[in-house]
N, C-alpha and C. Protein backbone atom coordinates (compact mmCIF):
# COMPACT_ATOMS: atom_id res chain seq x y z
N UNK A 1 0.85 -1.18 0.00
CA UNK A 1 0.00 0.00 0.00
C UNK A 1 0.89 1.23 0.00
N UNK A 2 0.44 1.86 -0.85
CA UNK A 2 0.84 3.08 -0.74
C UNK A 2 0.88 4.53 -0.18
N UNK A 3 0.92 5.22 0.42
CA UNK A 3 1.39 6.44 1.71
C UNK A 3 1.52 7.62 1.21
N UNK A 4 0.88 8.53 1.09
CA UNK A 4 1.05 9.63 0.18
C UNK A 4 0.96 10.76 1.19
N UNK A 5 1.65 11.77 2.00
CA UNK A 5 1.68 12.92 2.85
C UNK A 5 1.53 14.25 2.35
N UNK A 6 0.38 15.08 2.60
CA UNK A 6 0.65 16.23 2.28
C UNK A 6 0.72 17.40 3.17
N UNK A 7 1.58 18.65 2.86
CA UNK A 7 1.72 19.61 4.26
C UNK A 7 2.12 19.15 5.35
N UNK A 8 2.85 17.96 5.55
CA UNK A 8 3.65 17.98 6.87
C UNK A 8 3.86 19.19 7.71
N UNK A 9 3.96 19.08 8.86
CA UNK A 9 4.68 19.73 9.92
C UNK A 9 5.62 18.98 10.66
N UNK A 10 6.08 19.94 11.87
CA UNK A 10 6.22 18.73 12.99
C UNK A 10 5.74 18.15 13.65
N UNK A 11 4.10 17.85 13.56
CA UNK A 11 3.83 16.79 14.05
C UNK A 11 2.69 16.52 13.72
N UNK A 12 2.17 16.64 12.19
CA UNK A 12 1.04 16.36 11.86
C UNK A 12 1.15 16.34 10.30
N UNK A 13 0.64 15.47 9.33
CA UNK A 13 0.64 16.28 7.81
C UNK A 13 -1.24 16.32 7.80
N UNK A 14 -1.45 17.77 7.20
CA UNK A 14 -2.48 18.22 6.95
C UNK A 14 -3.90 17.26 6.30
N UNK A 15 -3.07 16.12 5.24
CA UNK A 15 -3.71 15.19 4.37
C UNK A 15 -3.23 14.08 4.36
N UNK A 16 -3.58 12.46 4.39
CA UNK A 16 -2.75 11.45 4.31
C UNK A 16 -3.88 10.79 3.27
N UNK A 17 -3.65 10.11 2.31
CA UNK A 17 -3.96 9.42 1.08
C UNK A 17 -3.35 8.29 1.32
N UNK A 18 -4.52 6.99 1.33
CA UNK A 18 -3.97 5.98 1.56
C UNK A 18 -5.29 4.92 1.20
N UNK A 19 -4.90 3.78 0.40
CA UNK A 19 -5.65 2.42 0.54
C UNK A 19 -7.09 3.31 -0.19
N UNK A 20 -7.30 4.01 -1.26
CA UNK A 20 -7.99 4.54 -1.79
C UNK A 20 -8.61 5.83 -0.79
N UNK A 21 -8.15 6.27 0.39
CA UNK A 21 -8.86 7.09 1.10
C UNK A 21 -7.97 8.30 1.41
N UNK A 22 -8.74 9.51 1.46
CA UNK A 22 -8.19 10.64 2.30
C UNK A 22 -8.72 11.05 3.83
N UNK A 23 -7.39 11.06 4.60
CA UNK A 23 -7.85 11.82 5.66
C UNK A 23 -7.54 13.01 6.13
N UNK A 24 -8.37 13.98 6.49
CA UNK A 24 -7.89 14.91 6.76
C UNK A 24 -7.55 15.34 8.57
N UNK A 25 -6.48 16.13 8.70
CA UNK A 25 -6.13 16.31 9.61
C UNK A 25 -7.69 17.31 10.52
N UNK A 26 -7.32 17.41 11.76
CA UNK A 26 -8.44 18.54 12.02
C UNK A 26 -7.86 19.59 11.36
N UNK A 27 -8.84 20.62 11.01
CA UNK A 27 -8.98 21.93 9.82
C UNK A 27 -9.13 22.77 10.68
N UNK A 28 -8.71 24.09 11.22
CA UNK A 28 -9.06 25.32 12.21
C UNK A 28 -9.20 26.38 11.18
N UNK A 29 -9.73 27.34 11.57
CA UNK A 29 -9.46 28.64 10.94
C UNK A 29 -8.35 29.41 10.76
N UNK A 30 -7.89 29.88 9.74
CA UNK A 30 -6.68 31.07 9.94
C UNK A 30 -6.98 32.38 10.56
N UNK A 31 -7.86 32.66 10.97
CA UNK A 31 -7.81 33.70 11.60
C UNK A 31 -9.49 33.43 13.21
N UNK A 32 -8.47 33.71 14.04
CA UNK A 32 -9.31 33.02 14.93
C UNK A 32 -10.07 34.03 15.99
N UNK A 33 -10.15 34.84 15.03
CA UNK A 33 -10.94 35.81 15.71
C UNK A 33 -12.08 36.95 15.32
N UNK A 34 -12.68 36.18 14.28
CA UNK A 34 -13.71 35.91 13.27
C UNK A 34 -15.02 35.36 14.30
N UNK A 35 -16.28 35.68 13.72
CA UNK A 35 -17.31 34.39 14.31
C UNK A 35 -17.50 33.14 13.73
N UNK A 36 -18.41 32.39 14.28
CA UNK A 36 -18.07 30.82 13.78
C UNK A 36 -18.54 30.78 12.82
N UNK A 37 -19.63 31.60 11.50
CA UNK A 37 -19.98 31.08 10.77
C UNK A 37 -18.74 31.80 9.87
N UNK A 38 -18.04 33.10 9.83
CA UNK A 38 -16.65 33.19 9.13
C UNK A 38 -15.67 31.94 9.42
N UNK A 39 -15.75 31.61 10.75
CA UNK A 39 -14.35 30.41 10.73
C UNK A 39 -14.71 29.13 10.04
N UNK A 40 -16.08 28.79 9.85
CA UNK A 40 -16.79 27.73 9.49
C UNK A 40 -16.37 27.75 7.74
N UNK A 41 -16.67 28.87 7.63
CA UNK A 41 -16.65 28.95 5.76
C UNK A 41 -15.18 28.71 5.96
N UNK A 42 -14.33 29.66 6.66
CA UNK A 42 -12.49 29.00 6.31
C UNK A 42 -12.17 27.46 6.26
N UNK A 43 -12.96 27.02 7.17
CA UNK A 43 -12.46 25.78 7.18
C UNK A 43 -12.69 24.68 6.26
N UNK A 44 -13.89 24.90 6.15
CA UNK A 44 -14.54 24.12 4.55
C UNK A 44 -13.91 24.18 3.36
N UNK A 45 -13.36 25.63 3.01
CA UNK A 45 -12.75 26.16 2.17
C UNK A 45 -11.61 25.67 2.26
N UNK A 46 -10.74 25.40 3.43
CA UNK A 46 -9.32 24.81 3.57
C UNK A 46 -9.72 23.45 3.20
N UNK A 47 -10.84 22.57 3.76
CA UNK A 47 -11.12 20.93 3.52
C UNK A 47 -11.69 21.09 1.60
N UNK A 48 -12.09 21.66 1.30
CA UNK A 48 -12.06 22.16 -0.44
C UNK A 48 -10.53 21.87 -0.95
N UNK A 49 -9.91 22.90 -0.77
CA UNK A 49 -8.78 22.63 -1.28
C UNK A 49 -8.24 21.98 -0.62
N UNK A 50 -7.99 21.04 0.53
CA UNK A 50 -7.11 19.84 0.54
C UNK A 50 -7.75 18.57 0.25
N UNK A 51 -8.71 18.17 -0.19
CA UNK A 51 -9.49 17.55 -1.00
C UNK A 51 -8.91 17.25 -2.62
N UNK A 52 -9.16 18.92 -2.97
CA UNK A 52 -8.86 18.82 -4.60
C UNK A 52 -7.68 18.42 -4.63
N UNK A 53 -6.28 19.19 -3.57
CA UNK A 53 -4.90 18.18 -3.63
C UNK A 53 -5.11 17.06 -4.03
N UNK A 54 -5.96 16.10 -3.39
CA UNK A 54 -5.74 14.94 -3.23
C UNK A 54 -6.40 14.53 -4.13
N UNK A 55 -7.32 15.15 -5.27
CA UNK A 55 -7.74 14.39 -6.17
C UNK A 55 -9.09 14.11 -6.00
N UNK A 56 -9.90 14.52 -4.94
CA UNK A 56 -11.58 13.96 -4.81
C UNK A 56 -11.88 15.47 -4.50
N UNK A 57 -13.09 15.41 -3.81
CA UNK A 57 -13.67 16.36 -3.44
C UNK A 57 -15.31 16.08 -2.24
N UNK A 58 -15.80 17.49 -2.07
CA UNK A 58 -17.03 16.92 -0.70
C UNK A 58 -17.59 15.95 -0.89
N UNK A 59 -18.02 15.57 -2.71
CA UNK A 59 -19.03 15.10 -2.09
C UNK A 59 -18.95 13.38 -2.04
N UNK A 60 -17.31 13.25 -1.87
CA UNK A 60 -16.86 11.81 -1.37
C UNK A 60 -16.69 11.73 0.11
N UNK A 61 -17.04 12.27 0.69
CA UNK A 61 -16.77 12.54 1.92
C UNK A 61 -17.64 11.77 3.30
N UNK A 62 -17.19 10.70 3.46
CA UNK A 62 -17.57 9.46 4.23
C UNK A 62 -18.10 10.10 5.61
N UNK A 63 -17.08 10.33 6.10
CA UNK A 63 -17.12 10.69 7.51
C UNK A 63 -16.77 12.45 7.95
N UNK A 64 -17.04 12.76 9.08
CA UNK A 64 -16.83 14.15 9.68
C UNK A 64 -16.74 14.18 11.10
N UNK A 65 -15.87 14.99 11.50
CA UNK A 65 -15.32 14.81 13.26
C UNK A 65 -15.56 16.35 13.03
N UNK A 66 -16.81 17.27 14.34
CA UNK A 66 -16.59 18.26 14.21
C UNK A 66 -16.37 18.75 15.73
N UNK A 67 -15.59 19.57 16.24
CA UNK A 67 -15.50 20.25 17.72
C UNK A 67 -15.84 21.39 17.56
N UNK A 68 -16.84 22.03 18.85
CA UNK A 68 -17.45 23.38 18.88
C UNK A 68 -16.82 23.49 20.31
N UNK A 69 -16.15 24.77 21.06
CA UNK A 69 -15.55 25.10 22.50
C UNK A 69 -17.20 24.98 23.20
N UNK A 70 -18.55 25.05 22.70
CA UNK A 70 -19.31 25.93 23.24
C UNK A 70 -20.96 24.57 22.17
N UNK A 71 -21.27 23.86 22.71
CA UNK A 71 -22.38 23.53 21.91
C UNK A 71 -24.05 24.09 21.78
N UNK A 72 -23.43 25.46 21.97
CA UNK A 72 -24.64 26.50 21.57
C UNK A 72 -24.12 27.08 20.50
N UNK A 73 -22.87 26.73 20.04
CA UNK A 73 -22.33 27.25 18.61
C UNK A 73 -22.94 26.26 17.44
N UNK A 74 -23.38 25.14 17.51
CA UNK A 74 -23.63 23.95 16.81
C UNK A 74 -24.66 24.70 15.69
N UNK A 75 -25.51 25.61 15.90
CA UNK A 75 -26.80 25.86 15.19
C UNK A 75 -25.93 27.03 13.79
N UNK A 76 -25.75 27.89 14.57
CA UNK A 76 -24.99 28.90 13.23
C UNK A 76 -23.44 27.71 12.87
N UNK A 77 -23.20 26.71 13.11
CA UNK A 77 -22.05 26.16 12.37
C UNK A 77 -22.28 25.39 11.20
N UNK A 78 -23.99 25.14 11.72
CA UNK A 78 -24.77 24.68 10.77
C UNK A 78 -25.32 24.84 9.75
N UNK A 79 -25.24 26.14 9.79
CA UNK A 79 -26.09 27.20 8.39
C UNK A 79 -25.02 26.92 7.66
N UNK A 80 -23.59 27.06 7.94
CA UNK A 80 -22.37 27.48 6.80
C UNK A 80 -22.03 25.81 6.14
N UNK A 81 -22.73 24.95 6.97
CA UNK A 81 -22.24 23.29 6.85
C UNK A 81 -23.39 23.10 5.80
N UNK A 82 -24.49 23.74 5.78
CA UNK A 82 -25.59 22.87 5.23
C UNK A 82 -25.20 24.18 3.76
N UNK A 83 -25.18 25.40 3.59
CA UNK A 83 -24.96 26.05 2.72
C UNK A 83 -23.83 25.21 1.81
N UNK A 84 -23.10 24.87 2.35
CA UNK A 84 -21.52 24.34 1.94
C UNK A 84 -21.70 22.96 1.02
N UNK A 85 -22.62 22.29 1.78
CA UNK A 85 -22.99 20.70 1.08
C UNK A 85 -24.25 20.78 0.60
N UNK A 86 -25.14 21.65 0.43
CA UNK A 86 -26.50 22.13 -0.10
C UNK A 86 -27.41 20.83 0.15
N UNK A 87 -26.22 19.85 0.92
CA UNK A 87 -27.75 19.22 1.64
C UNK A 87 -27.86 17.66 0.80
N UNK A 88 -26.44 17.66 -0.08
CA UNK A 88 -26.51 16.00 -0.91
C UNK A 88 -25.26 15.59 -0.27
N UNK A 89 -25.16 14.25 -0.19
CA UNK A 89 -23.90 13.28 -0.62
C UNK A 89 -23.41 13.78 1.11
N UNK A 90 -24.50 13.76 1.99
CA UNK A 90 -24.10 14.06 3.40
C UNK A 90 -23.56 12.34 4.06
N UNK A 91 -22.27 13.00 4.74
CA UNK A 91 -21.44 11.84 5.44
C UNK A 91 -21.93 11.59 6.56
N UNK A 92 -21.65 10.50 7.45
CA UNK A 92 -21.63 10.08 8.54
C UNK A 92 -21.24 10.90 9.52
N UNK A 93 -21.67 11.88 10.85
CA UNK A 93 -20.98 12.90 11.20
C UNK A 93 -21.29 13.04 12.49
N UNK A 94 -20.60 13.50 13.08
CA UNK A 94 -20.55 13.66 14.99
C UNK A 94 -19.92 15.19 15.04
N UNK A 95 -21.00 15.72 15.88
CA UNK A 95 -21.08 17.08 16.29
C UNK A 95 -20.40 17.07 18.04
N UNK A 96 -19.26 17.58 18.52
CA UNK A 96 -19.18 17.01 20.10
C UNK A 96 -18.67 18.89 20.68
N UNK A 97 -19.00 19.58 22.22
CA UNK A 97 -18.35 19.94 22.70
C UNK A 97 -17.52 19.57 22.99
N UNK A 98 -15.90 20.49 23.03
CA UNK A 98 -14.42 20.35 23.32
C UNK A 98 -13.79 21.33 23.38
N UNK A 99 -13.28 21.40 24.67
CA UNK A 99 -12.12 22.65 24.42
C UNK A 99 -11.08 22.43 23.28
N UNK A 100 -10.45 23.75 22.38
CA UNK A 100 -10.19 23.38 21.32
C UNK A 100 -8.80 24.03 21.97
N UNK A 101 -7.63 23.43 21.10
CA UNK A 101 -6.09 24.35 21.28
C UNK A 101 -6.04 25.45 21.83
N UNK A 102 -6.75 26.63 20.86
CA UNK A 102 -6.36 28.50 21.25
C UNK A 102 -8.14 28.88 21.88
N UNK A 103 -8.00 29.41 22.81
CA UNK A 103 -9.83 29.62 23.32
C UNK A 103 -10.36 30.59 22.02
N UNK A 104 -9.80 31.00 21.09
CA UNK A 104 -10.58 31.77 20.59
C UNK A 104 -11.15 31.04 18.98
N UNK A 105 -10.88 29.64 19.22
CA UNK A 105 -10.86 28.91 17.57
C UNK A 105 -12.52 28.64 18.19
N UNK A 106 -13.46 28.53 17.48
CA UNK A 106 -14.62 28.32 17.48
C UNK A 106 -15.46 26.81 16.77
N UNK A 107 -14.63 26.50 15.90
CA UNK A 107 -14.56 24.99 15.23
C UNK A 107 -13.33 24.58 14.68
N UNK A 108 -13.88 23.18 15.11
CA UNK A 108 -12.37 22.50 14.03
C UNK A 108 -13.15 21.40 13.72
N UNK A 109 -12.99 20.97 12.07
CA UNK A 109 -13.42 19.92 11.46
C UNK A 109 -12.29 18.80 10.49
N UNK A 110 -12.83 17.41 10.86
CA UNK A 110 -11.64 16.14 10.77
C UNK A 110 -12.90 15.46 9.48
N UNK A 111 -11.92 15.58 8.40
CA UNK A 111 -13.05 14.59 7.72
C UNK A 111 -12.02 13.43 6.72
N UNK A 112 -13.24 12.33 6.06
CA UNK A 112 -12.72 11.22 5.72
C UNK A 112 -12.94 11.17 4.38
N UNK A 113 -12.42 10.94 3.48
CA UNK A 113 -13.37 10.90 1.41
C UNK A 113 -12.88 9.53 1.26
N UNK A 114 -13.26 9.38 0.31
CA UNK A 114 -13.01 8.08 -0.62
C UNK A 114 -12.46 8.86 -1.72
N UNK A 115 -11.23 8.55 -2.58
CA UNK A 115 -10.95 8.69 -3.55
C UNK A 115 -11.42 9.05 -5.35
């Protein structure tokens, strides 16, 4: 099988392609001091293009890991989630409160495609 890394760091690569699948790392916003439905569109937009890297796109998208600091954020994270996927080819998905890394990140989303 083959192992394909993209965007490494030190201690994470952003995308791993493997055994026909992509995974993506958790996705945060670049600017974290935005509201959640601005950080929501960044992040989608970042899982967009590390998707197309890899050759697929949303609407292969198996699975979804999403963290809110606050699960009264869940409803407006939702407008930008359901705008984003207009509502087809919806994955398997878990919504959870979690404190996230920086207190001011508002979501972070982990998702899975098929090739």
């Amino acid at each position: 099988m083959t192992i394909k890394r993209h965007d490494p760091s030190d201690i994470l690569s952003k995308a791993v392609e493997a055994n026909g699948f992509v995974f993506l790392a958790g996705i945060v916003a670049g600017d974290p001091t935005v509201g959640v439905k601005e950080q929501t569109r960044d992040v989608v937009g970042q899982i967009d293009a590390l998707l197309a890297k890899c050759g697929t796109d949303k609407s292969k998208i198996v699975q979804a890991q999403i963290w809110v600091p606050d699960i009264k954020l869940r409803a407006e994270m939702n407008v930008v989630w359901k705008e984003w996927n207009g509502g087809k080819d919806l994955p398997a998905r878990a919504c959870v409160e979690a404190k996230l890394a920086d207190p001011r990140l508002l979501v972070e989303i982990m998702v899975t495609a098929a090739k």
